[in-house]
Protein backbone atom coordinates (compact mmCIF):
# COMPACT_ATOMS: atom_id res chain seq x y z
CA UNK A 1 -42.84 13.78 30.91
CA UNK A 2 -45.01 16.57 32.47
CA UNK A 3 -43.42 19.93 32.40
CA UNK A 4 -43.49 20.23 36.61
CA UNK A 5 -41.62 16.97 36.15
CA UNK A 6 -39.08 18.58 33.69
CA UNK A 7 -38.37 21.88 35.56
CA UNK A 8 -37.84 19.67 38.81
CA UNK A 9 -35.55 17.51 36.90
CA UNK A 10 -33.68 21.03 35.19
CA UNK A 11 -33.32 22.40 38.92
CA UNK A 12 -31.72 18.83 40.10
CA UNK A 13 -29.02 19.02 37.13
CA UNK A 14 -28.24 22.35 36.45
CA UNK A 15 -27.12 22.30 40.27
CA UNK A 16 -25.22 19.52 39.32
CA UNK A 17 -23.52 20.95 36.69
CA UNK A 18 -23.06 24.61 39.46
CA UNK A 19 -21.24 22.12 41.72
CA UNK A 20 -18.82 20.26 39.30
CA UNK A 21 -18.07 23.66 38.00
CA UNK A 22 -16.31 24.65 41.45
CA UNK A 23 -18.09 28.35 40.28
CA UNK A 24 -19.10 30.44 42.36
CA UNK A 25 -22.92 31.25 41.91
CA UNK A 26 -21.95 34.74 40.44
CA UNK A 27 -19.37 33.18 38.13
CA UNK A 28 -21.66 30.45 37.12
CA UNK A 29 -23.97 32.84 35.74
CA UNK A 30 -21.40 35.56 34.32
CA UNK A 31 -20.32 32.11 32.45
CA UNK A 32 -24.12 31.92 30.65
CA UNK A 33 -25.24 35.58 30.35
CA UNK A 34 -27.43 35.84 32.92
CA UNK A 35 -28.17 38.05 36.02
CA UNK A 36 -27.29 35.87 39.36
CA UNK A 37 -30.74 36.87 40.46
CA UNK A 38 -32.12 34.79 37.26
CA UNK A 39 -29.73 32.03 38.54
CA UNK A 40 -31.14 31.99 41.96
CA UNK A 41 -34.86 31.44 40.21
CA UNK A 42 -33.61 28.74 38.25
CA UNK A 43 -31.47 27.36 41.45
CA UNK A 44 -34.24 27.68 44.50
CA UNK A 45 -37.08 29.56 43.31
CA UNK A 46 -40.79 28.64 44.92
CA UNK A 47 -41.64 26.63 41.93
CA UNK A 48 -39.58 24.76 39.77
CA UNK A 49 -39.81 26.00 36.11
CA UNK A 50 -37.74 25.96 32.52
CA UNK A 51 -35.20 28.32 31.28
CA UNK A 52 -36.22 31.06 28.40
CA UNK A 53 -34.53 28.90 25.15
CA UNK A 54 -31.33 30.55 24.95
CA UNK A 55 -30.64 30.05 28.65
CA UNK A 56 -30.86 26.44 27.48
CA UNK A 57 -28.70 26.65 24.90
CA UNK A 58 -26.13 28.82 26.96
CA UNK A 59 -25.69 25.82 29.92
CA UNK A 60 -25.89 22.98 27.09
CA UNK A 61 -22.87 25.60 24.91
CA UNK A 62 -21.03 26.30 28.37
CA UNK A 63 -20.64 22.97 30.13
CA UNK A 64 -21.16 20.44 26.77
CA UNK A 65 -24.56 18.83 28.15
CA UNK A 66 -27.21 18.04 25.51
CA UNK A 67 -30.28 19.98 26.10
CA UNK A 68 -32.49 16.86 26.18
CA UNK A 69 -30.28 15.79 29.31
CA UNK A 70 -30.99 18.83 30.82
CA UNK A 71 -34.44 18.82 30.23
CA UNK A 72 -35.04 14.98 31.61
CA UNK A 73 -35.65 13.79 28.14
CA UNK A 74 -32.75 11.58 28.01
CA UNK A 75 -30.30 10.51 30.49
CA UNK A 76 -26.98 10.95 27.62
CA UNK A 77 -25.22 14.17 29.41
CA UNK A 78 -23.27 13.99 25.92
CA UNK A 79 -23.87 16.98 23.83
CA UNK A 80 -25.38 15.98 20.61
CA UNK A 81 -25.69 19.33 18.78
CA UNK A 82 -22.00 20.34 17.45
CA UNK A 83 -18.66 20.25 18.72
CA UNK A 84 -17.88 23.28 20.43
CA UNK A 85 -13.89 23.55 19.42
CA UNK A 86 -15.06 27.06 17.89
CA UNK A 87 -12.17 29.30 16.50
CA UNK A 88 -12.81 32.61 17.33
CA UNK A 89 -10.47 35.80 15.55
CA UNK A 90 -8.87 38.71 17.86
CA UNK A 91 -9.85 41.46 15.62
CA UNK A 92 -13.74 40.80 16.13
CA UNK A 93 -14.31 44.24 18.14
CA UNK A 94 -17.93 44.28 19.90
CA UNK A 95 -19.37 48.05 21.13
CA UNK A 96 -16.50 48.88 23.52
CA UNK A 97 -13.99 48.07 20.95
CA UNK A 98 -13.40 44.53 23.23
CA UNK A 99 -11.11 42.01 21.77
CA UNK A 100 -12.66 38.60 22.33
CA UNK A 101 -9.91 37.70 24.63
CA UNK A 102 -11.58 40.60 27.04
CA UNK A 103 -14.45 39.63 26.88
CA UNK A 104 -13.55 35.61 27.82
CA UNK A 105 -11.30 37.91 30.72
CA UNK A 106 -14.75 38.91 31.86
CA UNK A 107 -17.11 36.90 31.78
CA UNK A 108 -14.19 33.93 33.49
CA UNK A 109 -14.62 36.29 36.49
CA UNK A 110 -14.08 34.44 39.99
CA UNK A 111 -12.45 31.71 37.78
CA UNK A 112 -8.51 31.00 37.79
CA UNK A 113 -6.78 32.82 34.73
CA UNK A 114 -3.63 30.52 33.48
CA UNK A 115 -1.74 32.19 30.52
CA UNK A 116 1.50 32.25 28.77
CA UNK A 117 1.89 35.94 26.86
CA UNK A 118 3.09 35.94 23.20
CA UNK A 119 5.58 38.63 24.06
CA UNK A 120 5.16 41.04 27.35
CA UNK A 121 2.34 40.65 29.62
CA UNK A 122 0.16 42.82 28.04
CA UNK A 123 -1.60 44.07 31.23
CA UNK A 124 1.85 45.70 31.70
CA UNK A 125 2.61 47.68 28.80
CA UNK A 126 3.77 51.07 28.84
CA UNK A 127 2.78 54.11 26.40
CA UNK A 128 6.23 53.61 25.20
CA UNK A 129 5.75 50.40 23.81
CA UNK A 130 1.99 50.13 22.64
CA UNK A 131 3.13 53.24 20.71
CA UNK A 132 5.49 51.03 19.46
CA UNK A 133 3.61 48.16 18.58
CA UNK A 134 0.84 50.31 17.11
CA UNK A 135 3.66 50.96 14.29
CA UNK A 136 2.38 55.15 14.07
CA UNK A 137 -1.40 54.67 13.98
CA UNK A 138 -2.86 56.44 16.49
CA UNK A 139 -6.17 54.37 16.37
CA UNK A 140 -4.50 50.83 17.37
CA UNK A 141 -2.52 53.17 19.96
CA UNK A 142 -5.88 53.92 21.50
CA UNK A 143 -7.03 50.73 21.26
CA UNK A 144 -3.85 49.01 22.56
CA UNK A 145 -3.60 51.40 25.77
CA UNK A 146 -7.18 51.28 26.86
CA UNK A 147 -6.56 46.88 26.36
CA UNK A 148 -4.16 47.54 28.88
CA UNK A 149 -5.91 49.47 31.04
CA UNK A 150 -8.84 46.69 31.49
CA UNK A 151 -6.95 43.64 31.95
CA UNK A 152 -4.80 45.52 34.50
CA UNK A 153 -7.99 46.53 36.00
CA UNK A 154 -9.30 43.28 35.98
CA UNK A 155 -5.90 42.01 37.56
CA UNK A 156 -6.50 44.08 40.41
CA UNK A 157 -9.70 42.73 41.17
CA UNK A 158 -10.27 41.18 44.45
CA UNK A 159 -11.44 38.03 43.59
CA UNK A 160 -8.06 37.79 41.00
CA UNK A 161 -6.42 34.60 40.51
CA UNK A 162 -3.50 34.47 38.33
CA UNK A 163 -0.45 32.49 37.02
CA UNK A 164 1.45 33.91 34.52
CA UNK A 165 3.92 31.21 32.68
CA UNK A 166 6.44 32.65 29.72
CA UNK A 167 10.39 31.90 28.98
CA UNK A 168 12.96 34.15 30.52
CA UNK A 169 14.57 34.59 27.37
CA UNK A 170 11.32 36.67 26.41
CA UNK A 171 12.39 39.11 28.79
CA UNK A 172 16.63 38.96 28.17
CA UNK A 173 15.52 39.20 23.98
CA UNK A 174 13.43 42.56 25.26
CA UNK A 175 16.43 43.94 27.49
CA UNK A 176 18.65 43.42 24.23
CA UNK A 177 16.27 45.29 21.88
CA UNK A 178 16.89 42.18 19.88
CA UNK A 179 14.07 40.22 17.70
CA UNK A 180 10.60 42.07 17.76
CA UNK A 181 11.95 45.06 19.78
CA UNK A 182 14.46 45.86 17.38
CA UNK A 183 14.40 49.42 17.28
CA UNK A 184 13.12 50.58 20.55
CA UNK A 185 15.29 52.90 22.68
CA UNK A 186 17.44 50.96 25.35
CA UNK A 187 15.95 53.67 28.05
CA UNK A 188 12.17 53.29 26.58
CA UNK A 189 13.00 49.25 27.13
CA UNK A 190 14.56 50.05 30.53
CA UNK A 191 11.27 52.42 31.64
CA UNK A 192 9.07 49.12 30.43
CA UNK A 193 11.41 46.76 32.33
CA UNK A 194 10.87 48.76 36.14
CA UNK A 195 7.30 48.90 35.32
CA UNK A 196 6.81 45.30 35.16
CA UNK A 197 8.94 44.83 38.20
CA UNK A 198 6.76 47.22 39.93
CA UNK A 199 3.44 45.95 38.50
CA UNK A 200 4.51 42.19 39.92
CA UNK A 201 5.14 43.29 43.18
CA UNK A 202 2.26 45.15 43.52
CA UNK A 203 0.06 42.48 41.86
CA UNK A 204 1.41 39.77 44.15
CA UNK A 205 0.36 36.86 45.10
CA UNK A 206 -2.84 37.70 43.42
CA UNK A 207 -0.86 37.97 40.16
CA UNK A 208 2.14 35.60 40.14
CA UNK A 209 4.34 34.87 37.20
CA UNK A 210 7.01 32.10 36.56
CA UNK A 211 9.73 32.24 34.45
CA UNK A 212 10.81 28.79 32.88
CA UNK A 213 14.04 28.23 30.15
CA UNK A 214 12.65 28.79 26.78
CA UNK A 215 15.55 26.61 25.85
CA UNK A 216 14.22 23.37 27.79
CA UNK A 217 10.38 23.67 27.28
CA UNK A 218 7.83 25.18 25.04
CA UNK A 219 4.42 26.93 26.02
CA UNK A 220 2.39 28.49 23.01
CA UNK A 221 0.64 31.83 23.62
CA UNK A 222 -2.65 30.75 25.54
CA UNK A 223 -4.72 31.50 28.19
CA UNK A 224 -6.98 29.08 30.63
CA UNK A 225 -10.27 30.30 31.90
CA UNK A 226 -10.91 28.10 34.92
CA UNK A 227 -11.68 24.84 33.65
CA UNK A 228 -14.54 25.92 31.10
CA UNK A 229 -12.61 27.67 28.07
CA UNK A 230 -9.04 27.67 26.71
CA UNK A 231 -7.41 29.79 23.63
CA UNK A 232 -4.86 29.46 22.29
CA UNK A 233 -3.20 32.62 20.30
CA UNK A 234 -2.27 31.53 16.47
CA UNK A 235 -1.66 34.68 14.98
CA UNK A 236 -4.77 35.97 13.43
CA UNK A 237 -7.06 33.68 15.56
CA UNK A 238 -7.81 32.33 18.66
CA UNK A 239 -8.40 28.31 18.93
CA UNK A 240 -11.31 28.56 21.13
CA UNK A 241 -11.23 24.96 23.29
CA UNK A 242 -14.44 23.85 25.36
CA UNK A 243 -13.66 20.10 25.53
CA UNK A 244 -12.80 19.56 29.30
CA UNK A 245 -10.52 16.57 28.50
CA UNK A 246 -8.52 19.10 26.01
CA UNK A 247 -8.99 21.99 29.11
CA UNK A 248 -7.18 19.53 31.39
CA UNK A 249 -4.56 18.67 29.42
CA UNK A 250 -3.49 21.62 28.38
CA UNK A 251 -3.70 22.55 32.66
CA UNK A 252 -1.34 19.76 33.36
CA UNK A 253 0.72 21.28 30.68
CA UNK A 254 1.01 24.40 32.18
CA UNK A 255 1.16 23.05 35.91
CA UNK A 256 4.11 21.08 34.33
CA UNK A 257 5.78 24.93 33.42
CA UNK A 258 5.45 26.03 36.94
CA UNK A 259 7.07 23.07 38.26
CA UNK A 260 10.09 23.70 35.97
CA UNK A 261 10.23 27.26 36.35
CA UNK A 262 13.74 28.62 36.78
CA UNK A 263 12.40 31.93 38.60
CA UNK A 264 9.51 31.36 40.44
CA UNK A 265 6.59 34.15 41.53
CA UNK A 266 8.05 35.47 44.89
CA UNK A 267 11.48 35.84 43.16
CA UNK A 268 10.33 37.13 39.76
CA UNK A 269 9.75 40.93 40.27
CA UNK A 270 13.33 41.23 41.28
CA UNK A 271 14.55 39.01 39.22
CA UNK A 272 12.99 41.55 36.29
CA UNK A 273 14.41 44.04 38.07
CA UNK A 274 17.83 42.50 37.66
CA UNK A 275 17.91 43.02 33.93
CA UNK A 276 19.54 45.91 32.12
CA UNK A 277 18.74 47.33 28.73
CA UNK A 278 21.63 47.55 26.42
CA UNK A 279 22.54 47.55 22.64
């Protein structure tokens, strides 16, 4: 196949691959590591021509194509290179001291963010509490509070979209200083408590949580980047998922939540607001 023919055939698919995506164009590229200018080249430029090689490999990594599909060498969309169910680990830190959860936050922008919290929505912590998760060192304090200042910022984003799933009994356990927050002062859990009522109401609807009995279902800590990457927390490590059919199911899971919830997002910043600490 002549090249012309190849970079015609490139433009035809990787459009197809833009509109099954349901990205936006800016998303779409965020999603590969390139500029949405560079996009637009590849997209509608005067001539047709071929990505640099690790564009390639970005679009075959990102939406499990093989590149030889992409390229018009073969007509197998299948990805023949490896599978991409990659574990990744939280504590790999790149320049700005990013957890790789951030940096999936970022680069899912325009996408819709699903996610069920191990504990407290993180995005909602106060100083009070990362100083008490950071057990006394000042260096995980940092890095805890300025965590929580980025994913609130990117929460308040206007192009934000997201659902929030976790059990209620996350939140009653927290109000009784029982389990994890054994230890922390009832008016430290109270302060936390009215900020997350007043975070949800201000984040709302962009930001809507659901509350669903921990009793009656079970959600691990995970998070759902649009339909193009899931992870799912396991204590030291992140099960990275790119398999669609795993991304879907794992959707349908969490739609299933929602429909169950016991305290649904218009009711659940007053229903927080509700609780008491005590003990």
């Amino acid at each position: 196949m002549r090249k012309r023919e190849s970079s015609a055939l490139f433009r035809t698919r990787l459009a197809q691959l833009l509109a099954q995506s349901g990205l936006t164009q800016s998303a779409f590229a965020s999603a590969l590591g390139i500029d949405r200018s560079a996009l637009s080249q590849l997209l509608g430029g005067p001539d047709p021509r071929l990505p640099r090689a690790e564009t390639l490999l970005a679009i075959a990594t990102q939406f499990q194509v093989s590149a030889d599909w992409l390229l018009g060498l073969s007509e197998d969309a299948g990805a023949v290179t490896q599978a991409f169910d990659a574990v990744e680990t939280e504590a790999a830190l790149d320049e700005a001291s990013r957890t790789a959860m951030e940096r999936w936050h970022t680069e899912a922008t325009g996408q819709k963010i699903r996610y069920v919290p191990a504990l407290l929505p993180d995005l909602m912590r106060t100083p009070e509490v990362i100083s008490f998760q950071a057990q006394s060192s000042e260096q995980e304090q940092r890095r805890l509070q300025a965590q929580t200042q980025r994913r609130l910022k990117v929460s308040r984003a206007p192009e934000a979209d997201i659902e929030m799933c976790m059990p209620l009994q996350s939140f009653e356990i927290f109000a009784a200083g029982a389990g994890h927050w054994k230890g922390l002062g009832a008016a430290a859990r109270q302060r936390q408590i009215d900020h997350i009522a007043q975070t949800v109401d201000e984040l709302y609807p962009a930001f809507r949580m659901y509350l669903f009995d921990g009793r009656k279902r079970f959600a691990p800590p995970m998070t759902l980047f649009g339909y193009t990457r899931a992870a799912v927390y396991a204590g030291e490590v992140y099960l990275l998922i790119r398999a669609k059919h795993l991304i879907r199911s794992l959707s349908q899971g969490f739609d299933g939540h929602i429909r169950a919830a016991e305290v649904h997002a218009h009711e659940a910043a007053e229903w927080v607001r509700g609780l008491r600490s005590h003990g």
